[in-house]
PDB file of N, CA and C in Angstrom:
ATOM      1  N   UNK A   1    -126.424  56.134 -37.466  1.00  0.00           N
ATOM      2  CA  UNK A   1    -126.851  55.006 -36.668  1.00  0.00           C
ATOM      3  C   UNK A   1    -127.774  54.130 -37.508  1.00  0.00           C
ATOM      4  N   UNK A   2    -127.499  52.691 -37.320  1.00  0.00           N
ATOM      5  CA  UNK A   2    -128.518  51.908 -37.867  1.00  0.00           C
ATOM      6  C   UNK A   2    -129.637  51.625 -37.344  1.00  0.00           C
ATOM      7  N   UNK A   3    -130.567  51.312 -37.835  1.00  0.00           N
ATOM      8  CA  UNK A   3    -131.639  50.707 -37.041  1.00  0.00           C
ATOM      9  C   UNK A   3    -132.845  49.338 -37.302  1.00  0.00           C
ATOM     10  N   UNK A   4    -132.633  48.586 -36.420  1.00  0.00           N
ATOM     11  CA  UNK A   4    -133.219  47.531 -36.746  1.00  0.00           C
ATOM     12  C   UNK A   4    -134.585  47.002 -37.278  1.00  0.00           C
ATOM     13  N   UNK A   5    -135.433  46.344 -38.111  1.00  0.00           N
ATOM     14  CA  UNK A   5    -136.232  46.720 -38.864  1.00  0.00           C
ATOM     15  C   UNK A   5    -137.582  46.181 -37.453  1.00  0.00           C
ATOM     16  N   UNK A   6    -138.788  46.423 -37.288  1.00  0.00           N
ATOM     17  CA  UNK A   6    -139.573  46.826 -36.478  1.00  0.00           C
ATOM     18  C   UNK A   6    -139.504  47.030 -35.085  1.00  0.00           C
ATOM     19  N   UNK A   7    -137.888  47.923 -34.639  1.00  0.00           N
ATOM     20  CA  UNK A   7    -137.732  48.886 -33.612  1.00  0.00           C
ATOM     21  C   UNK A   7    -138.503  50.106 -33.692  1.00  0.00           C
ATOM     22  N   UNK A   8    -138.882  50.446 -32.677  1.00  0.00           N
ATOM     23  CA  UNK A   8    -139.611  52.103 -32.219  1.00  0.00           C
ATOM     24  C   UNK A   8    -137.997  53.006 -32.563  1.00  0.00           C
ATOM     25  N   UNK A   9    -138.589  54.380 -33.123  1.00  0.00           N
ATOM     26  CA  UNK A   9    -137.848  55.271 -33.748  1.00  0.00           C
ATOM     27  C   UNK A   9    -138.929  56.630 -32.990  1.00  0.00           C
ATOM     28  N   UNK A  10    -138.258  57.726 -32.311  1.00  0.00           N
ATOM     29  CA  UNK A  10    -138.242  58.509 -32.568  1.00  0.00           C
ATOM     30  C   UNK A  10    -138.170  59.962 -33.544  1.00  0.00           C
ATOM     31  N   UNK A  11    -139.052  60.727 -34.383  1.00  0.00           N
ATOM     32  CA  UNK A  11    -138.729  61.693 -35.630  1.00  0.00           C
ATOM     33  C   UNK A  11    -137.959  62.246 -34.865  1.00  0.00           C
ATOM     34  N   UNK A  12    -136.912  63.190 -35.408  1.00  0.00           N
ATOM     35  CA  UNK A  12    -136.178  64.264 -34.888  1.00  0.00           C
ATOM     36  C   UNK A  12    -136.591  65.698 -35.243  1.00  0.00           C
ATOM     37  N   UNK A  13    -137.109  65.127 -36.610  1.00  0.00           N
ATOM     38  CA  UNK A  13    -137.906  66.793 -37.591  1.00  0.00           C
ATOM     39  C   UNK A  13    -139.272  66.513 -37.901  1.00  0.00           C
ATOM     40  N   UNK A  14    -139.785  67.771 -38.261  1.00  0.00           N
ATOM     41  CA  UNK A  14    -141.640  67.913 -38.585  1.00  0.00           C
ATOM     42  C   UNK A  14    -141.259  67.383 -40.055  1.00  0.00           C
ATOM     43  N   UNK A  15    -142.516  66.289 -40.501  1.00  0.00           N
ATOM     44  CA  UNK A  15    -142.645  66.426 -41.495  1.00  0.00           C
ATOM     45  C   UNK A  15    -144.117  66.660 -41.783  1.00  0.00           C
ATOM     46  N   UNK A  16    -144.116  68.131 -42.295  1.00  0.00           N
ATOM     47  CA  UNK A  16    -145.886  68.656 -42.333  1.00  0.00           C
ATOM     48  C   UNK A  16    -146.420  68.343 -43.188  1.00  0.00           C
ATOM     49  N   UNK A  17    -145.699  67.573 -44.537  1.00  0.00           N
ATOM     50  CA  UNK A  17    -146.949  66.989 -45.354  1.00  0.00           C
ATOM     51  C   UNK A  17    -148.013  65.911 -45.055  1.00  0.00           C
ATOM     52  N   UNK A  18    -147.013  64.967 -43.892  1.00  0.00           N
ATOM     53  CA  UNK A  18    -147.785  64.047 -43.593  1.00  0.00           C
ATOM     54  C   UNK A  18    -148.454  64.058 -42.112  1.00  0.00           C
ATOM     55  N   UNK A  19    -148.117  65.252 -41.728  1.00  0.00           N
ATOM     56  CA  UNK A  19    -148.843  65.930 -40.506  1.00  0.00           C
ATOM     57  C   UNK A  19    -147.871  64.945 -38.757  1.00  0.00           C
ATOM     58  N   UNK A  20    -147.113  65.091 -39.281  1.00  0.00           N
ATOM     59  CA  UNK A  20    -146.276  64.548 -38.301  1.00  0.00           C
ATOM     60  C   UNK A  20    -144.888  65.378 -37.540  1.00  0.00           C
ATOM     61  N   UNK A  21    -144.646  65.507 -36.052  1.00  0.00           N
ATOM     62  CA  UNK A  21    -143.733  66.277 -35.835  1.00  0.00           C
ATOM     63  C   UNK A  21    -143.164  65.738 -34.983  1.00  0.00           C
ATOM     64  N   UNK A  22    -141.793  66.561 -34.595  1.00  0.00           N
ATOM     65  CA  UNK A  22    -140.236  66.164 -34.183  1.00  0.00           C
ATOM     66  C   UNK A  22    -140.888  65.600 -32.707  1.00  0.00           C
ATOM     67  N   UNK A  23    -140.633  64.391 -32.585  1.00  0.00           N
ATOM     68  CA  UNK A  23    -141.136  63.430 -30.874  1.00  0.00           C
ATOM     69  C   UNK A  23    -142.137  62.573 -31.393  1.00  0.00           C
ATOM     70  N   UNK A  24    -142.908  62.749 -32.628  1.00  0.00           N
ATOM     71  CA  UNK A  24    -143.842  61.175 -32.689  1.00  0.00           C
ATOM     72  C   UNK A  24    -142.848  60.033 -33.008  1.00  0.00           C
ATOM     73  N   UNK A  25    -143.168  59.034 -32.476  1.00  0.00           N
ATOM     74  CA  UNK A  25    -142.773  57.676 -32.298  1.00  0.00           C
ATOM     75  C   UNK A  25    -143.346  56.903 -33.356  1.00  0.00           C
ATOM     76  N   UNK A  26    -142.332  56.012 -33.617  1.00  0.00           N
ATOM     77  CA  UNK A  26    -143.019  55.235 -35.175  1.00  0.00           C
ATOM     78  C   UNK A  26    -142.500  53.487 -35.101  1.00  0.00           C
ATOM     79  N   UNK A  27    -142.195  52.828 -35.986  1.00  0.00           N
ATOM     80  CA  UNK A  27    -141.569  51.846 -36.188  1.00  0.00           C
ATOM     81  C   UNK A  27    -141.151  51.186 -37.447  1.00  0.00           C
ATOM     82  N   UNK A  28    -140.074  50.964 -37.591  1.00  0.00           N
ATOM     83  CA  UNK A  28    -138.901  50.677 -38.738  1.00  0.00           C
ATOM     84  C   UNK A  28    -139.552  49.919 -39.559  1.00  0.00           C
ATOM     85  N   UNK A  29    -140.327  49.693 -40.884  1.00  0.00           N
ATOM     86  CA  UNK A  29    -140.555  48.668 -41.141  1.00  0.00           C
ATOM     87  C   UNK A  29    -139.966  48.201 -42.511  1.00  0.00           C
ATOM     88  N   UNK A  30    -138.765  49.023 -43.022  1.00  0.00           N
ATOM     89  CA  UNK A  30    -138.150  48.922 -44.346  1.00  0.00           C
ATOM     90  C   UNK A  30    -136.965  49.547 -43.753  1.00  0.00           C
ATOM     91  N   UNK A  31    -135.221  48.755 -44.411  1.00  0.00           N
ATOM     92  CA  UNK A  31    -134.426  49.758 -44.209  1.00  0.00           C
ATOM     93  C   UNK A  31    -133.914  49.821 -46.308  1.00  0.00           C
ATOM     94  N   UNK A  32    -133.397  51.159 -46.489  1.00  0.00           N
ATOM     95  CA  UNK A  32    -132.978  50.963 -47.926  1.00  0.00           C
ATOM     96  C   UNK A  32    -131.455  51.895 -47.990  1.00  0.00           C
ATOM     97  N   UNK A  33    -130.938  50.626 -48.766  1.00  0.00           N
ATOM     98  CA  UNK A  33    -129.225  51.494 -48.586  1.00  0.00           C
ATOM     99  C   UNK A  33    -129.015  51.044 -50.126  1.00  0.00           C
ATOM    100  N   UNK A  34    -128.538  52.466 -50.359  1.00  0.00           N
ATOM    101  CA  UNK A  34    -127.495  53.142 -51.839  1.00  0.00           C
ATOM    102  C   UNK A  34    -126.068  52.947 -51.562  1.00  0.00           C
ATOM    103  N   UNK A  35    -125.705  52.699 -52.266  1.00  0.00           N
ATOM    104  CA  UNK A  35    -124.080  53.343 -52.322  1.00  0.00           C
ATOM    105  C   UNK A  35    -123.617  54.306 -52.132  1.00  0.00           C
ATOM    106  N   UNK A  36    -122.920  55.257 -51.453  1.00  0.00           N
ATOM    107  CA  UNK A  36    -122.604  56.639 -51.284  1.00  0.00           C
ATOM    108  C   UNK A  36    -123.475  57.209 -50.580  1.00  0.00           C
ATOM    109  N   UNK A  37    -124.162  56.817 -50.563  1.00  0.00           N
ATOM    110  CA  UNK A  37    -125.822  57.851 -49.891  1.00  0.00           C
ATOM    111  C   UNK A  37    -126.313  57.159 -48.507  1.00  0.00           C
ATOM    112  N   UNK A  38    -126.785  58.376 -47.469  1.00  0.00           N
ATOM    113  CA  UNK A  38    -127.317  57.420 -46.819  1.00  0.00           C
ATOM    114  C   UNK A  38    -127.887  56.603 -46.064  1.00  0.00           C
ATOM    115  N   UNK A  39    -128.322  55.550 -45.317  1.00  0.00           N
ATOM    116  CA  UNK A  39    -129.139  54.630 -45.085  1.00  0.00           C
ATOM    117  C   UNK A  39    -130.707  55.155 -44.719  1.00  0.00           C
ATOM    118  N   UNK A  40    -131.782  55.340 -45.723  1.00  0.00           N
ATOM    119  CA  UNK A  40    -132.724  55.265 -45.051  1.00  0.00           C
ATOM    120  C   UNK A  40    -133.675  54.103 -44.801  1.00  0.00           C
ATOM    121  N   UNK A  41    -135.121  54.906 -44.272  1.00  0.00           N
ATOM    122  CA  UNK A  41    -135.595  54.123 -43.664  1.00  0.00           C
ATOM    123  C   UNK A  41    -137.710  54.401 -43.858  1.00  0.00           C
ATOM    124  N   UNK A  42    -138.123  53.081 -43.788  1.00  0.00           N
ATOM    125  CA  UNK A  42    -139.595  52.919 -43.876  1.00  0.00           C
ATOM    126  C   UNK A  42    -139.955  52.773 -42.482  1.00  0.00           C
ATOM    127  N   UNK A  43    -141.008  54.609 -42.197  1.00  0.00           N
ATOM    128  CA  UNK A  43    -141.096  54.161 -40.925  1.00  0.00           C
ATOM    129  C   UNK A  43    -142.777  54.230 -40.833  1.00  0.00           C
ATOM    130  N   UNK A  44    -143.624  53.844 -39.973  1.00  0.00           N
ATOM    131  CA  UNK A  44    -145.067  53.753 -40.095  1.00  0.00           C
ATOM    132  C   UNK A  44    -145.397  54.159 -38.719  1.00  0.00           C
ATOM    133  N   UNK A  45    -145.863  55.723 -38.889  1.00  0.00           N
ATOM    134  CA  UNK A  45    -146.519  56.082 -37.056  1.00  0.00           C
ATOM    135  C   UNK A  45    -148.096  55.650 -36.976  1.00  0.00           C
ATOM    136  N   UNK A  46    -148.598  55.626 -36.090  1.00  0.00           N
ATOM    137  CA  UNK A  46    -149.988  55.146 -35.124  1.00  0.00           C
ATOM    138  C   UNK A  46    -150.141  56.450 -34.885  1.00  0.00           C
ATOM    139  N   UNK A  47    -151.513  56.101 -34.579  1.00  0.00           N
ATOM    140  CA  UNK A  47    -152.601  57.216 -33.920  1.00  0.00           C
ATOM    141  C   UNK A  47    -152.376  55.847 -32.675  1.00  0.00           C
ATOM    142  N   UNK A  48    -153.212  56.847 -31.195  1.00  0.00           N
ATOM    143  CA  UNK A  48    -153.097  55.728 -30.020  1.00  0.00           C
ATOM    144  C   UNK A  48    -154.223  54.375 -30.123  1.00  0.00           C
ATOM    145  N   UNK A  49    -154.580  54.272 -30.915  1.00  0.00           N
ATOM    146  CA  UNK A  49    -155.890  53.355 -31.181  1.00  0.00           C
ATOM    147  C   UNK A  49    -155.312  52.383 -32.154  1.00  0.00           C
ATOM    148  N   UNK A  50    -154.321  52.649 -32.658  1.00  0.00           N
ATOM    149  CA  UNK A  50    -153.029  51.614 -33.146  1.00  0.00           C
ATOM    150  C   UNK A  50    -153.240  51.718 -35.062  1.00  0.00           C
ATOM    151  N   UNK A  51    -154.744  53.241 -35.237  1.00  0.00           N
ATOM    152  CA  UNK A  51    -154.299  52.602 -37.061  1.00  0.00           C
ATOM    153  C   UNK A  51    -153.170  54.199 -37.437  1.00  0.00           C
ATOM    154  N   UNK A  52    -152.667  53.336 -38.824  1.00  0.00           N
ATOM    155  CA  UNK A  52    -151.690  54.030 -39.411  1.00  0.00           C
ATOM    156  C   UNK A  52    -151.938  55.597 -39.829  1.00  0.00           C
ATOM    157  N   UNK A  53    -151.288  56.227 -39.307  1.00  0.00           N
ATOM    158  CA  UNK A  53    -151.134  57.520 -39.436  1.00  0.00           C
ATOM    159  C   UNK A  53    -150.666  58.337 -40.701  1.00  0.00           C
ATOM    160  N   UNK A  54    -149.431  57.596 -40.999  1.00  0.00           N
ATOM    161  CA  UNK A  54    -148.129  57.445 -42.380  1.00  0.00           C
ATOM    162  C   UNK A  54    -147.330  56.890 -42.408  1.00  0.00           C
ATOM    163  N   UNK A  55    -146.629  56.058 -43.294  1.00  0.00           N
ATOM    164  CA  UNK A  55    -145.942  55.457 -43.739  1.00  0.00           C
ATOM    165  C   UNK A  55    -144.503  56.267 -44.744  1.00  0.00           C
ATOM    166  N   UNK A  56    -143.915  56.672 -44.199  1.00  0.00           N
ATOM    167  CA  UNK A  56    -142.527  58.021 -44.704  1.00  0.00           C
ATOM    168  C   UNK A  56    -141.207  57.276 -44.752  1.00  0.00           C
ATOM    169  N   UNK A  57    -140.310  57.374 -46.065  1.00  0.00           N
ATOM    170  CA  UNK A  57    -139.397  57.048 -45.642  1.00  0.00           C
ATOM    171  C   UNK A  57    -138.419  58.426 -45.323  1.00  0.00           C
ATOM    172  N   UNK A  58    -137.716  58.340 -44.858  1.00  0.00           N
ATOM    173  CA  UNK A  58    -136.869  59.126 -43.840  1.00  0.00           C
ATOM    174  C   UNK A  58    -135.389  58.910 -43.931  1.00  0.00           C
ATOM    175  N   UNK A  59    -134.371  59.777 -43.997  1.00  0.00           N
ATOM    176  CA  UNK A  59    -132.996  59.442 -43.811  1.00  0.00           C
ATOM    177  C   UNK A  59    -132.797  59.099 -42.555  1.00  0.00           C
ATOM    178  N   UNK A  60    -131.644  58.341 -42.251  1.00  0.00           N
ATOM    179  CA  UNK A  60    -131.529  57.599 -40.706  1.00  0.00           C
ATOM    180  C   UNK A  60    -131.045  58.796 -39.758  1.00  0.00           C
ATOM    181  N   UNK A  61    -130.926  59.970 -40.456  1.00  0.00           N
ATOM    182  CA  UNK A  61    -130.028  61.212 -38.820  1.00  0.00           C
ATOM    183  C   UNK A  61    -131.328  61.892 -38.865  1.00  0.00           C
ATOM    184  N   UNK A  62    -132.502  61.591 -39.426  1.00  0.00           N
ATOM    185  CA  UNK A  62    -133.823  62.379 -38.789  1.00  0.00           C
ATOM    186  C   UNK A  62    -134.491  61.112 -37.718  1.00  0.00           C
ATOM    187  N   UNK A  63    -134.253  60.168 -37.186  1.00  0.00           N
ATOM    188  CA  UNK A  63    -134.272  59.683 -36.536  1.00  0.00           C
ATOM    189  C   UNK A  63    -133.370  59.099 -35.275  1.00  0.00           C
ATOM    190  N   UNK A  64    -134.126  58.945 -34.074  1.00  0.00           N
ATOM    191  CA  UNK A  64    -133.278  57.960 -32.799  1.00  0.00           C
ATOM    192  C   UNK A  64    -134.146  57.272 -31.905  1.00  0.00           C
ATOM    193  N   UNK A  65    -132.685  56.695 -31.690  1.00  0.00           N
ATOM    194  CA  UNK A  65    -133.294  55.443 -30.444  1.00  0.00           C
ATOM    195  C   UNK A  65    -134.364  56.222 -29.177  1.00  0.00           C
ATOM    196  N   UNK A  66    -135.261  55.693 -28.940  1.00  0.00           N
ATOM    197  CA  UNK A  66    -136.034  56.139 -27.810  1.00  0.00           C
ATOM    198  C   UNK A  66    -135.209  55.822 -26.683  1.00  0.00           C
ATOM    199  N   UNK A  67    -135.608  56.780 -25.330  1.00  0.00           N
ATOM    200  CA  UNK A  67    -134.471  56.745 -24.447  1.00  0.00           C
ATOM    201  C   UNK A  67    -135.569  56.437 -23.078  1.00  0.00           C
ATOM    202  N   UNK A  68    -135.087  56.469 -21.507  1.00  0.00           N
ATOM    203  CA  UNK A  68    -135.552  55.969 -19.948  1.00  0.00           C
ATOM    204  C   UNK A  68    -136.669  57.283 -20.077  1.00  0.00           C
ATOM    205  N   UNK A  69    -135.625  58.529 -20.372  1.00  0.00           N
ATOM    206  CA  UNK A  69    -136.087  60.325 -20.444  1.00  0.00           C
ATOM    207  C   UNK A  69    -137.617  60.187 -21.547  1.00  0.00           C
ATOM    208  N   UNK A  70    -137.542  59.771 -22.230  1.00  0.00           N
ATOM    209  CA  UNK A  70    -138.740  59.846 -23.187  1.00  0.00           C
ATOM    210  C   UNK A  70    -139.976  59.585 -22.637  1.00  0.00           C
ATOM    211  N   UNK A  71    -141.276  60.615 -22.915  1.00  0.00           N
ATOM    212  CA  UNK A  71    -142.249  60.207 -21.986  1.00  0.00           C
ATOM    213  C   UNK A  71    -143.268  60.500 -23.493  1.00  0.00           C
ATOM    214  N   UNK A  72    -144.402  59.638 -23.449  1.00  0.00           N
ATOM    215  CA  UNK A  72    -144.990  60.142 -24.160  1.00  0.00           C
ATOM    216  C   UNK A  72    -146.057  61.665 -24.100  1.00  0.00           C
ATOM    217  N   UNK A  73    -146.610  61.620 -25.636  1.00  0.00           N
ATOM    218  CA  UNK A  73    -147.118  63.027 -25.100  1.00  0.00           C
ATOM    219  C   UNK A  73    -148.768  62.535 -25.803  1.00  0.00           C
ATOM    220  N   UNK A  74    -149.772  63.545 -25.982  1.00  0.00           N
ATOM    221  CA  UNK A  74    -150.864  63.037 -26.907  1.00  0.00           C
ATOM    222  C   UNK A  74    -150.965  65.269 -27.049  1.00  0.00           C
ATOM    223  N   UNK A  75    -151.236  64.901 -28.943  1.00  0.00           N
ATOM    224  CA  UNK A  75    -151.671  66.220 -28.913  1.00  0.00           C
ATOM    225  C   UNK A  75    -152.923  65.704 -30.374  1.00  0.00           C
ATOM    226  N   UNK A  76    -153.968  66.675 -30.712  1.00  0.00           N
ATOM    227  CA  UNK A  76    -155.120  66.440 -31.309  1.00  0.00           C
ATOM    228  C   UNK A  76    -154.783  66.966 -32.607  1.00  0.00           C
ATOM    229  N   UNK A  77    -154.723  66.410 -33.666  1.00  0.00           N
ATOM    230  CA  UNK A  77    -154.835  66.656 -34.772  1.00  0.00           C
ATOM    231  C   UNK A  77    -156.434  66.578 -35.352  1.00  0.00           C
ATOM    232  N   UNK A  78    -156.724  67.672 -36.355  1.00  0.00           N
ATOM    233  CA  UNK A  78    -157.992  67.938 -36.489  1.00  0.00           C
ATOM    234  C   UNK A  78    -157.948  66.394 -38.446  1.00  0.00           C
ATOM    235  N   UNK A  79    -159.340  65.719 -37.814  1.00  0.00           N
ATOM    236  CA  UNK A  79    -159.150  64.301 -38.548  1.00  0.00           C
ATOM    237  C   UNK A  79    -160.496  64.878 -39.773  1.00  0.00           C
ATOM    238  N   UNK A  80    -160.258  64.509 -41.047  1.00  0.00           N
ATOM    239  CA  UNK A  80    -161.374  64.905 -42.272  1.00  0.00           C
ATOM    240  C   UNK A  80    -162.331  63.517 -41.931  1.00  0.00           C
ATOM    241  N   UNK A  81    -164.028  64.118 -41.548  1.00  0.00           N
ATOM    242  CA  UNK A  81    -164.596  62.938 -41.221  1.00  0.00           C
ATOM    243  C   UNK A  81    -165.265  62.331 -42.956  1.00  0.00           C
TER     244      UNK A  81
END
């Protein structure tokens, strides 16, 4: 699936380096396509206070469209003061 560049994206998988897991919500802000390979994507999640969390690019089948069913959630990540 493609996706349009600053649409909301759903992760599908954890990615624990950047402390992010499968249901945070993000938004498209780069797409990059190879030949043969393919289509990913620059996505940038929020904390709820709106600053940047990470900036990951991602292959496009670890991501999807947000759906009616999707509710958000809030869980606490421990922050280095």
């Amino acid at each position: 699936m493609e996706f349009k560049l600053y649409s909301d994206v759903v992760l599908m998988r954890d990615v624990t380096d950047d402390h992010l897991r499968a249901g945070d919500i993000g938004t498209v802000v780069e797409r990059h396509a190879t030949a043969n390979r393919e289509i990913g994507y620059s996505v940038e999640f929020f904390d709820m206070l709106g600053n940047t969390i990470a900036v990951v690019t991602l292959p496009g089948s670890w991501l999807r469209v947000p759906t009616h069913a999707d509710r958000p959630a809030v869980r606490r990540e421990m922050v280095a003061a």
